[in-house]
Protein backbone atom coordinates (compact mmCIF):
# COMPACT_ATOMS: atom_id res chain seq x y z
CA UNK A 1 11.64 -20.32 -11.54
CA UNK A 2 15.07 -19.13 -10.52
CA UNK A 3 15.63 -17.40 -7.16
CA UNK A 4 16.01 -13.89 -9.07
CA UNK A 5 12.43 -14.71 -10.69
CA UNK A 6 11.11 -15.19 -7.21
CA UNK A 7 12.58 -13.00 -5.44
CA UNK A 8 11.34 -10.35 -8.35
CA UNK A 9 7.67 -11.92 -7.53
CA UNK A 10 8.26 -11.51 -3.92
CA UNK A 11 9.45 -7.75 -4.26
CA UNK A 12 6.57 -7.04 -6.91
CA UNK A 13 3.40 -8.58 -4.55
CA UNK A 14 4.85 -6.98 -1.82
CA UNK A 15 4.15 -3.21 -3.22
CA UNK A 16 0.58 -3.20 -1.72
CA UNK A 17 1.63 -3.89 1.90
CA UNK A 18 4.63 -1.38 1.23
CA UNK A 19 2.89 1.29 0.45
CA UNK A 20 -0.02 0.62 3.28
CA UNK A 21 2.17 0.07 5.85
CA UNK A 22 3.96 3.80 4.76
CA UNK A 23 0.53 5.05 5.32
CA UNK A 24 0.55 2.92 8.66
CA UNK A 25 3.71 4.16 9.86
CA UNK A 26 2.38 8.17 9.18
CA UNK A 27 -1.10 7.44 11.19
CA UNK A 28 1.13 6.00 14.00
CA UNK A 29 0.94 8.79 16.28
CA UNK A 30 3.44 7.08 19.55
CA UNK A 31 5.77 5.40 17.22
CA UNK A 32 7.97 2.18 18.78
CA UNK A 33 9.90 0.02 16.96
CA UNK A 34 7.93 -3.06 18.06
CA UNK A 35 5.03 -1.78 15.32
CA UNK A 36 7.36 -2.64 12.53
CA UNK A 37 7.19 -6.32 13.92
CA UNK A 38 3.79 -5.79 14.08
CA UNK A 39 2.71 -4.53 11.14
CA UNK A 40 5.58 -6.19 8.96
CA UNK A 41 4.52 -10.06 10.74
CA UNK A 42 0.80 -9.37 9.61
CA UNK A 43 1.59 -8.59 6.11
CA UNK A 44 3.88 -10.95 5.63
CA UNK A 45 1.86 -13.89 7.07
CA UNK A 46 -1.39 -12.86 5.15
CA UNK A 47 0.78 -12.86 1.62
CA UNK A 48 2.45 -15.71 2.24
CA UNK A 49 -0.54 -17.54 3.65
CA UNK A 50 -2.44 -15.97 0.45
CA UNK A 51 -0.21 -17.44 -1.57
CA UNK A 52 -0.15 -21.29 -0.53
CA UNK A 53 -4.25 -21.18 -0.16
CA UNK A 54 -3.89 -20.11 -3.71
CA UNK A 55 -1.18 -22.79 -4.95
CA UNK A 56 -3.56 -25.44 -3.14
CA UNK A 57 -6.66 -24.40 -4.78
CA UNK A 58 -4.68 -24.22 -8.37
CA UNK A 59 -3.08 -27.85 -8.06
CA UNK A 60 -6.26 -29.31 -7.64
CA UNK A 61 -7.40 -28.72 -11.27
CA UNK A 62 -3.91 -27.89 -13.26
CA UNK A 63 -4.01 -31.30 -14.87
CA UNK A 64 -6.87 -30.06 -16.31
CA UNK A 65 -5.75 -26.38 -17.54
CA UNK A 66 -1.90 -27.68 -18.17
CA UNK A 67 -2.14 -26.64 -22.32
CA UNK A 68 -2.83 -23.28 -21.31
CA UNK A 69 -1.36 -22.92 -18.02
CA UNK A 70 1.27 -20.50 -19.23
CA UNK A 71 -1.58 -18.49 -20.69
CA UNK A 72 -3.56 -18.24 -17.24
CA UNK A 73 -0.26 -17.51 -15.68
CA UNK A 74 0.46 -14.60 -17.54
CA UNK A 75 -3.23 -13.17 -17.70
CA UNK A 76 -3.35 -13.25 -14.39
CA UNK A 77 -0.11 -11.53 -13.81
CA UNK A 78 -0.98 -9.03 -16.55
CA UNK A 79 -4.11 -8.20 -15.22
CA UNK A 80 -2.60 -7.62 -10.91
CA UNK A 81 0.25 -5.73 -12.37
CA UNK A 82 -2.07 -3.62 -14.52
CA UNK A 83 -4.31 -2.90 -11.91
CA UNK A 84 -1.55 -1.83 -9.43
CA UNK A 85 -0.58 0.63 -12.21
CA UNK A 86 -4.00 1.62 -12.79
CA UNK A 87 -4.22 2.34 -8.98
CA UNK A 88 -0.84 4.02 -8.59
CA UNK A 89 -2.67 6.86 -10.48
CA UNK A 90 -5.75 7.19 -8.56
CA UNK A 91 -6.55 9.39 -5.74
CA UNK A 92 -6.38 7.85 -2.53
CA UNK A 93 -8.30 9.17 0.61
CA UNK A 94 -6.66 9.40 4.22
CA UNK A 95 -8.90 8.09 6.68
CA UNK A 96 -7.69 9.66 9.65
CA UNK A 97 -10.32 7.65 11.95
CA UNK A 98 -8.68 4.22 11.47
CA UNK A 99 -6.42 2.85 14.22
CA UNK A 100 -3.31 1.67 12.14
CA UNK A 101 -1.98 -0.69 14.73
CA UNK A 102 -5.36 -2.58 15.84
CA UNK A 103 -5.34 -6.26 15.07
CA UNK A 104 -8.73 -6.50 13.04
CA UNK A 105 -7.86 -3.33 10.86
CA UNK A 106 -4.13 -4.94 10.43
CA UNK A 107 -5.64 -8.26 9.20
CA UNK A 108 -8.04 -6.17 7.09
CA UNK A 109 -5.70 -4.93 5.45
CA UNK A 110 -3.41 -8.10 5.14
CA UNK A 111 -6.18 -9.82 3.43
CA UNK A 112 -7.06 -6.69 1.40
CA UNK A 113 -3.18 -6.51 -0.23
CA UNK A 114 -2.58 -10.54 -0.68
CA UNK A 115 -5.77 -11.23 -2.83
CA UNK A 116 -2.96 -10.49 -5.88
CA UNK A 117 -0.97 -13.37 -4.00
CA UNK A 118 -3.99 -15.93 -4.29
CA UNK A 119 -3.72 -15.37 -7.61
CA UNK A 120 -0.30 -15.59 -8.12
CA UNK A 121 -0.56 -19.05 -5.70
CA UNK A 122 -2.60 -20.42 -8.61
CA UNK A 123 -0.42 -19.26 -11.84
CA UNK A 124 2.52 -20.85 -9.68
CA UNK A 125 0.40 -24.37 -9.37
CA UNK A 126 0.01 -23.99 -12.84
CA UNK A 127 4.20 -23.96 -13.57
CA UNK A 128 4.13 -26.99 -10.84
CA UNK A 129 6.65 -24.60 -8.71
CA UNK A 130 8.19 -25.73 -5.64
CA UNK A 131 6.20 -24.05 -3.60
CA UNK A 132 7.63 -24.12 -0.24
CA UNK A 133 10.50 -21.27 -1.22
CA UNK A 134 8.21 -19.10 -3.12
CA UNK A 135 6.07 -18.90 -0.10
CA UNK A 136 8.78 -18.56 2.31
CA UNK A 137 10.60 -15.66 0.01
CA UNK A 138 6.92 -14.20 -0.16
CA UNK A 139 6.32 -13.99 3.52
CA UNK A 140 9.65 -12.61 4.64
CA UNK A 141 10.28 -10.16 1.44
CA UNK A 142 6.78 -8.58 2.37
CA UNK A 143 7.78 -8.66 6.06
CA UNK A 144 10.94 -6.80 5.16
CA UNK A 145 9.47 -4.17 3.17
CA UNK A 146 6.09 -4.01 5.26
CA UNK A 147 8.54 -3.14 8.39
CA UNK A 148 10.37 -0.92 7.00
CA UNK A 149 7.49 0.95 5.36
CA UNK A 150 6.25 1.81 9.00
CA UNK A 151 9.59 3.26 9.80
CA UNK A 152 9.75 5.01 6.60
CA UNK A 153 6.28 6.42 7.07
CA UNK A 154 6.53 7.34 10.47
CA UNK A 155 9.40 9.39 9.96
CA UNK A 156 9.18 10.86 6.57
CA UNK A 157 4.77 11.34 7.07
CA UNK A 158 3.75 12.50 3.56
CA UNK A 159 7.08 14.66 2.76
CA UNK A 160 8.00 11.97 -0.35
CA UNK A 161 5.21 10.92 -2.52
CA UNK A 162 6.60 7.57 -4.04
CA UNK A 163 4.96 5.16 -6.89
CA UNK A 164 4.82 2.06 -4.97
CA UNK A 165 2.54 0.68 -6.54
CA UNK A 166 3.65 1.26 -10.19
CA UNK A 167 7.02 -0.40 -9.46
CA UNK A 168 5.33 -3.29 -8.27
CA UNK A 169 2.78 -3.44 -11.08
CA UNK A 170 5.46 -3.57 -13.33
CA UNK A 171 7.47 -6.32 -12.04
CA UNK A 172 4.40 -8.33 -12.31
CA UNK A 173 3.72 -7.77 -15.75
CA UNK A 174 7.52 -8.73 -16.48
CA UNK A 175 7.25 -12.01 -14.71
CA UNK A 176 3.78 -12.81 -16.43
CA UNK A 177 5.48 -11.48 -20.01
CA UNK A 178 8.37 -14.10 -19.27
CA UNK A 179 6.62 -16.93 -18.26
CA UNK A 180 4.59 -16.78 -21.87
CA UNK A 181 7.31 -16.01 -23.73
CA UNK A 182 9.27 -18.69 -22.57
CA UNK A 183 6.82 -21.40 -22.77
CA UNK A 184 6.21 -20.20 -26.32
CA UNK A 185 9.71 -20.08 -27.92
CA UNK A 186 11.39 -22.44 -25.28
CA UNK A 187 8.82 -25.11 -24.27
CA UNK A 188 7.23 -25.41 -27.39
């Protein structure tokens, strides 16, 4: 993968923790700029952590999947982009009882938005990537956006009502959409 393809991965799996951490940012009710660390560290730890637990569990048996690993790649892809989209048009509750800055709720949710980068972990053992950078760009991409989703949420509340998820769906469907179609017509 080139550095734009990962860097597009990086931007697309971090649309969960984006868009909970704008929610995390409006619940915030004495905002300080250490909760961006907070929140941002957490999110990106748990997706790139996510990630390599995913890579290690998918190396173990791609010698065994490695005719079709292009396939599993992009069905996977396919179906956590799809799903984001799905979910960017559902209606989503506010839970007003949840403390948005307490550890086990944080982790909670950091677990909750990197199950997509398990799965991504494995379709990346599968294209024998190196992972070391993909987790890396991963974990500070989501870190970046997770942080500044706080801000952004904390001091815009619910004035804007963005498509976070749908962007990010969609990236992942690209990538996945790639990978096949250049392991088709390129690869043979």
């Amino acid at each position: 993968m080139s550095f734009i393809e990962i860097l597009l991965l990086a931007v697309g799996l971090s649309m969960d923790s984006l868009a909970v951490s704008v929610t995390d940012g409006a619940l915030i009710k004495e905002y300080k700029t250490h909760h961006m660390v907070k929140v941002g560290s957490i999110m990106g730890f748990f997706q790139a952590g996510m990630t390599l637990l995913g890579y290690l569990a998918g190396i173990s048996f791609s010698k065994y999947i490695e005719t079709v690993d292009h396939w599993i790649a992009f069905l996977l892809l396919l179906y956590l982009g799809g799903k984001m989209v799905y979910e960017s048009f559902q209606e989503k509750e506010d839970n007003q009882k949840i403390n948005p800055l307490c550890y086990k709720t944080l982790c909670g949710l950091g677990i909750a938005t990197s199950i997509d980068a398990l799965a991504v972990g494995v379709s990346l053992a599968c294209l024998n990537s190196a992972i070391a950078i993909e987790t890396l760009t991963i974990g500070i991409v989501t870190f970046i956006f997770s942080a500044f989703g706080v801000y952004f949420g904390n001091h815009f509340k619910r004035k804007i009502n963005l498509k976070i998820d749908l962007v990010g769906g969609l990236i992942l469907i690209t990538i996945g959409t790639k990978i096949l179609i250049e392991h088709i017509f390129f690869n043979g």
